[in-house]
Protein backbone atom coordinates (compact mmCIF):
# COMPACT_ATOMS: atom_id res chain seq x y z
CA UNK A 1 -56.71 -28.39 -37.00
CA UNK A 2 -59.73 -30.39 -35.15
CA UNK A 3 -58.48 -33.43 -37.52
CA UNK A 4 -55.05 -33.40 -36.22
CA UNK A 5 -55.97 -33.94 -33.08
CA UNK A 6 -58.55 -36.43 -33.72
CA UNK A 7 -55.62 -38.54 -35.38
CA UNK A 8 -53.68 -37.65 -32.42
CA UNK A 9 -56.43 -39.64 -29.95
CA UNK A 10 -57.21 -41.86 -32.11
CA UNK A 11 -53.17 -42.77 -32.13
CA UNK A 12 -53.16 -42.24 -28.53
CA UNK A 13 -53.73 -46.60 -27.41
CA UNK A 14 -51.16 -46.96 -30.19
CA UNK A 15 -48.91 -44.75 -28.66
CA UNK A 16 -48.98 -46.03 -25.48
CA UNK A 17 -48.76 -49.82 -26.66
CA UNK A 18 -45.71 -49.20 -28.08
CA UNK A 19 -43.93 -47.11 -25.60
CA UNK A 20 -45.10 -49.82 -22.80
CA UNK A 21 -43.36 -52.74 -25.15
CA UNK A 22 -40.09 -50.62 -25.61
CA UNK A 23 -39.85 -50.24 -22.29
CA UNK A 24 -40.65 -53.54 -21.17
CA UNK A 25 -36.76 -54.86 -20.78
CA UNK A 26 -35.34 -53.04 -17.78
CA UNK A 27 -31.68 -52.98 -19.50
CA UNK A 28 -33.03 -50.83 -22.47
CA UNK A 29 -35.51 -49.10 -20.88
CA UNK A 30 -33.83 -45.71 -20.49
CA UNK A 31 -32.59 -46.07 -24.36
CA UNK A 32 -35.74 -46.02 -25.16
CA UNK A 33 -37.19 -43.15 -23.13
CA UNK A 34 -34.40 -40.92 -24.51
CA UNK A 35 -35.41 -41.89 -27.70
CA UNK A 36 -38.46 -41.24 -27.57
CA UNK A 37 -37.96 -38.07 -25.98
CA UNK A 38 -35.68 -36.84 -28.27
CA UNK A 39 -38.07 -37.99 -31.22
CA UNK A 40 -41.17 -36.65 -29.48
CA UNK A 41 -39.88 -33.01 -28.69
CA UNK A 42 -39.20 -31.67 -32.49
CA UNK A 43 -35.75 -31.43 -32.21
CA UNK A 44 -34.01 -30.21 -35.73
CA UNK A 45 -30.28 -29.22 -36.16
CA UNK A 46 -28.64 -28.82 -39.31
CA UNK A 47 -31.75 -29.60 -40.60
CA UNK A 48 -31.99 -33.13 -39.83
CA UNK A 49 -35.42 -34.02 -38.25
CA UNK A 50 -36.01 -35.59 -34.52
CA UNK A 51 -36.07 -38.66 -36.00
CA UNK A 52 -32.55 -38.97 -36.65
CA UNK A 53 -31.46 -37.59 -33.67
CA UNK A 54 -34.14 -39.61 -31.37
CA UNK A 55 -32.39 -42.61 -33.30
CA UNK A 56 -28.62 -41.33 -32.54
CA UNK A 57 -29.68 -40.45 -29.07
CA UNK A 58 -31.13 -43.89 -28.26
CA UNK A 59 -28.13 -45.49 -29.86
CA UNK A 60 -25.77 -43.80 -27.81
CA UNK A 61 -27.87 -44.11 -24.09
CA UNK A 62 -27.78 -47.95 -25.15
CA UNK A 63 -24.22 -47.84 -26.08
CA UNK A 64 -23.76 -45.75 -22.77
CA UNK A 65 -25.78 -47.78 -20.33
CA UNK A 66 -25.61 -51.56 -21.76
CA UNK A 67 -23.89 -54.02 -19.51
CA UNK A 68 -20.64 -55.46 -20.54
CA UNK A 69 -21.04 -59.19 -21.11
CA UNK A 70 -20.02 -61.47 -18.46
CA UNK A 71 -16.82 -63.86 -19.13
């Protein structure tokens, strides 16, 4: 267990590095969040892991909140 979360704080700058980067554009920031969340939290349906439905989540928000291009 104690090397689990040594990993886990060693990972921690890593972490945070690339959650500040996906975040950095304002237009996909909330895609990103919800994926993240979704990923981070466990989540398994069907079972299918969190990763596929951080990915499907993020897709959709993005989908959802993208701006329509100008003309």
């Amino acid at each position: 267990m104690r090397r689990y979360a040594l990993a886990g704080i060693g990972l921690l700058d890593t972490i945070g590095g690339s959650l500040a980067k996906a975040t950095e554009d304002p237009g996909s920031r909330t895609a990103a969040l919800i994926a993240f969340l979704v990923t981070a939290s466990g989540l398994t349906i069907f079972g299918i892991a969190s990763v596929f439905w951080g990915l499907l989540a993020g897709v959709i928000a993005h989908l959802i909140t993208r701006k329509p291009a100008s003309a």
